[in-house]
Protein backbone atom coordinates (compact mmCIF):
# COMPACT_ATOMS: atom_id res chain seq x y z
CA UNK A 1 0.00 0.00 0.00
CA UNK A 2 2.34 3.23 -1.57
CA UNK A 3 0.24 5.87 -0.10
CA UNK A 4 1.61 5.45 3.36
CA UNK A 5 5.07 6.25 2.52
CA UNK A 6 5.78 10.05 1.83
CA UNK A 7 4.73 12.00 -1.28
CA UNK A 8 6.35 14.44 -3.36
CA UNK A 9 5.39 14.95 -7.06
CA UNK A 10 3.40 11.73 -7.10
CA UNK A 11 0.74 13.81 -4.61
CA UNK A 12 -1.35 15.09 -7.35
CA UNK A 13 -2.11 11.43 -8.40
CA UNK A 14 -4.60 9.34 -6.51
CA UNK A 15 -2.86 6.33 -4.98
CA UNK A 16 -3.38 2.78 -5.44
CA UNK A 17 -5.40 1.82 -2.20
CA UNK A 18 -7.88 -0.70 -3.82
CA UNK A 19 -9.40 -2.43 -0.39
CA UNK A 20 -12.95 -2.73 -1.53
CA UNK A 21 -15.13 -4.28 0.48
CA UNK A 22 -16.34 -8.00 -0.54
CA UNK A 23 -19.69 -8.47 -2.01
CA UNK A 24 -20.47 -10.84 -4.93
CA UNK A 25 -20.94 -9.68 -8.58
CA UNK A 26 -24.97 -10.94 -7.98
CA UNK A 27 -25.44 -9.19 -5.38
CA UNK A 28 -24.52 -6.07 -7.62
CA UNK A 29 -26.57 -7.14 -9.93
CA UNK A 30 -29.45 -7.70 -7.68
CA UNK A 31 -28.83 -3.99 -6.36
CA UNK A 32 -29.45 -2.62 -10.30
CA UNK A 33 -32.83 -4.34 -10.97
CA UNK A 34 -34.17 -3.33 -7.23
CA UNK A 35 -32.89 0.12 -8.41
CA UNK A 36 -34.44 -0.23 -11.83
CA UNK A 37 -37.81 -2.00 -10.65
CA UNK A 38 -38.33 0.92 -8.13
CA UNK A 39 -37.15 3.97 -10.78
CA UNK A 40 -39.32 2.42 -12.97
CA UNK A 41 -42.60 2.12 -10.59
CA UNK A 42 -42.07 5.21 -10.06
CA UNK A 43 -41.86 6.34 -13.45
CA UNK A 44 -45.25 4.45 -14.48
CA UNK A 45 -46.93 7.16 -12.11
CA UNK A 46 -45.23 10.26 -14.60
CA UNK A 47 -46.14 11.23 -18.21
CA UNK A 48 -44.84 8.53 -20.70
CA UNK A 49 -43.37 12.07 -22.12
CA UNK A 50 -40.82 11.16 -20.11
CA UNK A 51 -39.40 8.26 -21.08
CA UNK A 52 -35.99 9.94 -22.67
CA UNK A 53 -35.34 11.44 -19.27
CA UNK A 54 -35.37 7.53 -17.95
CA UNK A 55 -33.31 6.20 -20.45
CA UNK A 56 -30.91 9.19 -19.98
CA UNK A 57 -30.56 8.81 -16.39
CA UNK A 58 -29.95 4.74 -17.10
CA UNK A 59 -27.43 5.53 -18.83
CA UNK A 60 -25.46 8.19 -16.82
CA UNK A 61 -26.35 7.56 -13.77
CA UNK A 62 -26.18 2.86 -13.32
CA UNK A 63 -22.16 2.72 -14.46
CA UNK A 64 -21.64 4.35 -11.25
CA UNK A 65 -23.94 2.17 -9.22
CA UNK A 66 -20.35 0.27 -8.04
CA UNK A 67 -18.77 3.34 -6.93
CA UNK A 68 -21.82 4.64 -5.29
CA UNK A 69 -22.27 1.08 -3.05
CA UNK A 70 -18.64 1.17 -2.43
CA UNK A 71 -18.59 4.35 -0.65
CA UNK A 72 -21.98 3.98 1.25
CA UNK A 73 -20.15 0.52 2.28
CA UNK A 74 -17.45 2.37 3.48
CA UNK A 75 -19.26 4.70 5.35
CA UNK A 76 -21.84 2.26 7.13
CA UNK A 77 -19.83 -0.12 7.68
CA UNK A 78 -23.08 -2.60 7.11
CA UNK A 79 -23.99 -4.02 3.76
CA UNK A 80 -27.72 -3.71 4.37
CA UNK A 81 -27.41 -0.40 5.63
CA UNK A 82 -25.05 0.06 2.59
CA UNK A 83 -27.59 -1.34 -0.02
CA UNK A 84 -30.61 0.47 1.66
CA UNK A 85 -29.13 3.53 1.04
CA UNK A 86 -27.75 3.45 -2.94
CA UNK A 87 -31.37 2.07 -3.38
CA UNK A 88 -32.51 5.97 -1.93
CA UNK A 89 -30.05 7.71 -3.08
CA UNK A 90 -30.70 6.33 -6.51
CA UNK A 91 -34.28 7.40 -6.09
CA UNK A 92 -33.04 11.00 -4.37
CA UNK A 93 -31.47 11.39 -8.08
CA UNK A 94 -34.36 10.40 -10.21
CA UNK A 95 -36.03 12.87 -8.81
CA UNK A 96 -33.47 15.45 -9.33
CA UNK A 97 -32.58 14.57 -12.57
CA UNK A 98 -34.16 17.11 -14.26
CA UNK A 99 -31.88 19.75 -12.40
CA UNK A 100 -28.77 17.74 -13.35
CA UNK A 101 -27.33 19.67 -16.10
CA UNK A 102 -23.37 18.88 -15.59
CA UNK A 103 -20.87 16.60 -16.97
CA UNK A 104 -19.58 14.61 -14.17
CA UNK A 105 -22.51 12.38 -12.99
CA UNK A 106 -20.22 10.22 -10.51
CA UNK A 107 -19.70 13.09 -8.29
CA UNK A 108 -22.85 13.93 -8.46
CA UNK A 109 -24.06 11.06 -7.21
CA UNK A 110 -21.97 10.32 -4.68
CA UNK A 111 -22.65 13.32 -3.25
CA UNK A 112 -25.83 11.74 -3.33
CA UNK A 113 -24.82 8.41 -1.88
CA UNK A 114 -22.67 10.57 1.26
CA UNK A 115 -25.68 12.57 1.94
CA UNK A 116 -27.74 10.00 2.54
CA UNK A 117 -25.24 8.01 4.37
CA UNK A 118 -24.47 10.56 6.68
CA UNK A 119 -28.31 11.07 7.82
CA UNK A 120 -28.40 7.47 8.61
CA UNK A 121 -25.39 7.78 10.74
CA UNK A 122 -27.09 10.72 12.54
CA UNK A 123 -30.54 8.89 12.71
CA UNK A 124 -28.36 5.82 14.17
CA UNK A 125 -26.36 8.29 16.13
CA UNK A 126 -23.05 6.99 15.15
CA UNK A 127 -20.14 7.89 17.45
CA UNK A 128 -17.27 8.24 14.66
CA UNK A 129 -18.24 10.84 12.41
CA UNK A 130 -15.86 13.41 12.90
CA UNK A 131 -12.16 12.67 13.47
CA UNK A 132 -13.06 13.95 17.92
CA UNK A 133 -11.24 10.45 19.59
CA UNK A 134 -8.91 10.09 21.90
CA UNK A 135 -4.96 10.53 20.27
CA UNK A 136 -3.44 8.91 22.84
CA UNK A 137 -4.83 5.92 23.11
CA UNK A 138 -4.20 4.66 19.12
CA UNK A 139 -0.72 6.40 19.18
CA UNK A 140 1.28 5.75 22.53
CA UNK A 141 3.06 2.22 22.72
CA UNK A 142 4.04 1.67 18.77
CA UNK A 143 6.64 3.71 18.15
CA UNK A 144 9.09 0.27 18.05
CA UNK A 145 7.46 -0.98 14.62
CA UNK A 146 9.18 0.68 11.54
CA UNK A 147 8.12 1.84 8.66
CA UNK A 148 9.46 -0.60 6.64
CA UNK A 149 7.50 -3.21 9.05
CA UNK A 150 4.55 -0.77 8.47
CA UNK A 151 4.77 -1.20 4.79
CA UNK A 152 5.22 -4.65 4.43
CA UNK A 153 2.13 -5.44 6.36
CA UNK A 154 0.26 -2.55 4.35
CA UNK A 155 -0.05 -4.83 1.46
CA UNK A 156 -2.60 -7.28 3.13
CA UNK A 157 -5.85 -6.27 2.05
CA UNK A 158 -7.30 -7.74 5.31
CA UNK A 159 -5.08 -5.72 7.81
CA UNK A 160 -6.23 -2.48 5.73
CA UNK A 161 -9.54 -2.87 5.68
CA UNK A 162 -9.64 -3.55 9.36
CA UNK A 163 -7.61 -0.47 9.99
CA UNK A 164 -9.74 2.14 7.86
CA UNK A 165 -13.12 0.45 9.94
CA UNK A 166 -11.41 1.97 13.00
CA UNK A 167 -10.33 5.35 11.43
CA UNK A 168 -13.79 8.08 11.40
CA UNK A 169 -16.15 8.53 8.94
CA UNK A 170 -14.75 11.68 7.41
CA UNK A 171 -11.71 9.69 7.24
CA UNK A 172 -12.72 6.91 5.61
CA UNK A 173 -14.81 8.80 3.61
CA UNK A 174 -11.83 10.28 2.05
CA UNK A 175 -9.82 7.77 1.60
CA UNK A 176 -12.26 5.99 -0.19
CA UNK A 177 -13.03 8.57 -2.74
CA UNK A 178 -9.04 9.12 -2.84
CA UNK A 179 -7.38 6.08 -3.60
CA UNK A 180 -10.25 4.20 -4.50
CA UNK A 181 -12.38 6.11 -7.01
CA UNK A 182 -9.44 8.54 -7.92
CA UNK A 183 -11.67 11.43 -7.74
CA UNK A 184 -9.59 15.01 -7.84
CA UNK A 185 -9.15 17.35 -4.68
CA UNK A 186 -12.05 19.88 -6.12
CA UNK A 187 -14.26 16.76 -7.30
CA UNK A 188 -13.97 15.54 -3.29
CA UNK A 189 -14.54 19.05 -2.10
CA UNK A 190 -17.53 19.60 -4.08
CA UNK A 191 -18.72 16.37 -2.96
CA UNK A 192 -17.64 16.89 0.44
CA UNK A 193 -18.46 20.32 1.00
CA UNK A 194 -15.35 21.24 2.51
CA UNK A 195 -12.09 23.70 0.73
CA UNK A 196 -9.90 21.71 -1.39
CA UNK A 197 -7.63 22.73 1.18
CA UNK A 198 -9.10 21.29 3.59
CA UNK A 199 -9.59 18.20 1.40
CA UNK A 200 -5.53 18.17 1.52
CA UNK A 201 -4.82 18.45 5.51
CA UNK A 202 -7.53 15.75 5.86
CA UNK A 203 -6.44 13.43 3.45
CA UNK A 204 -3.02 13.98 4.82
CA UNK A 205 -4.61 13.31 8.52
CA UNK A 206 -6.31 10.10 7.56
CA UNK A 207 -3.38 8.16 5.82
CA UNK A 208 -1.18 9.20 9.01
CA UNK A 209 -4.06 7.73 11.40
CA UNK A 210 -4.13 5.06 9.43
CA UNK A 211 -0.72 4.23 9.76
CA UNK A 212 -1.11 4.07 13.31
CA UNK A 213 -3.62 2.46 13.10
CA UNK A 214 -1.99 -0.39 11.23
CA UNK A 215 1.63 0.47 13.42
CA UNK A 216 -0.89 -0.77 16.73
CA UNK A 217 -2.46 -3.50 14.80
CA UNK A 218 1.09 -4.79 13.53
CA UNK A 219 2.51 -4.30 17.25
CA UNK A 220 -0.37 -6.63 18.81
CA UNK A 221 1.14 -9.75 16.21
C-alpha cells in the first residue's frame, strides 16, 4: 500500500489503495434491478413524455452504481445499511434529474450516496463521524514498529480494511473517494463540502491515522 510512505510529485495522483469491500458480482446485480424495478414504478406514475429522461438517467447515472455502493459501504460499515441507502439515493437522483445539467454524474451522485449516508449515521447516532477520539490511546506504545515493518504489512488487504473500519467517517470517507475512485481534490470538495484545502490536511490526517492504526495493529502480532 504506496500511499503510506511520503509524497512528493506523485501527490497530485490518486494512490493505489484498492481495499474494496467484498460483495459478490450478484449481489450487484441484484442492487441494479431493485434500483431499476423501483425507478421504474415510479416512473409508471409520470407522463410517458418522459421516457428519454429515464433512459438518460440509465445511462449516466447505473455505471456508477459500483462506486456509489462502495462508498456507502465504506461509510456504514453494514452491507444492508449500505444497499438500503444506494437504493434511496438512486431514487433522491431520479427525482433530481431534471436539475442535473453537468458533466460529471459520478460526483454527483456520490454526493448523493454521502448525503444519505451521513443522515443514517445521525438517525443511528453513530459515534465516529468526525475525526473527535482520543490521540493517545491509538498512538502511545508503537513507536518500536518501523516503517518498513509498516509497509510490508500494508499490502494485506485484510489488515487495511480492518484499519480504515477503525479510522472516522470523514476519514474513511476520504480515503475511499481518494485512492479508490481517484476522484480530484475539487471533485472531493464539491462532494464533500469542505475547501480543497481542507480536502488536503484531511487526506493527509487520515493516511497518518491510518498508519497508526496499522503500526498498533502490527505491534499486537
Amino acid at each position: 500500500m504506496h500511499f503510506l510512505a511520503e509524497r512528493t510529485d506523485q501527490e497530485n495522483m490518486a494512490g493505489p489503495l484498492k481495499v474494496d469491500y467484498a460483495f459478490d458480482t450478484e449481489d450487484l446485480e441484484s442492487s441494479a434491478k431493485i434500483v431499476k424495478f423501483a425507478i421504474l414504478k415510479k416512473h409508471q406514475e409520470q407522463d410517458a413524455a418522459q421516457e428519454h429522461e429515464l433512459a438518460s438517467f440509465e445511462e449516466t447515472m447505473l455505471p456508477h452504481m459500483d462506486a456509489a455502493h462502495n462508498l456507502a459501504k465504506w461509510l456504514l460499515r453494514n452491507e444492508e445499511d449500505a444497499q438500503d441507502v444506494v437504493q434511496e439515493a438512486y431514487l433522491r437522483a431520479f427525482k433530481s434529474f431534471g436539475g442535473f445539467h453537468g458533466s460529471n454524474g459520478r460526483a454527483w451522485l456520490l454526493t448523493i450516496v454521502r448525503n444519505t449516508s451521513y443522515t443514517l449515521l445521525k438517525k443511528n447516532k453513530a459515534v465516529d463521524l468526525t475525526t473527535t477520539f482520543d490521540e493517545e490511546i491509538h498512538v502511545s506504545g508503537h513507536d518500536s514498529v518501523s516503517p518498513a515493518t509498516t509497509l510490508e504489512h500494508s499490502e494485506n488487504a485484510e489488515l487495511i480494511r480492518e484499519a480504515m473500519d477503525e479510522l472516522p467517517a470523514d476519514f474513511r470517507e476520504i480515503l475511499a473517494l481518494r485512492h479508490q475512485e481517484g476522484l480530484s481534490y475539487k471533485e472531493i470538495a464539491d462532494i464533500t463540502q469542505i475547501p480543497p484545502g481542507t480536502v488536503m490536511s484531511r487526506l493527509a490526517r487520515a493516511r497518518a491515522k491510518l498508519r497508526e492504526y496499522l503500526a498498533a495493529r502490527i505491534g499486537k502480532e
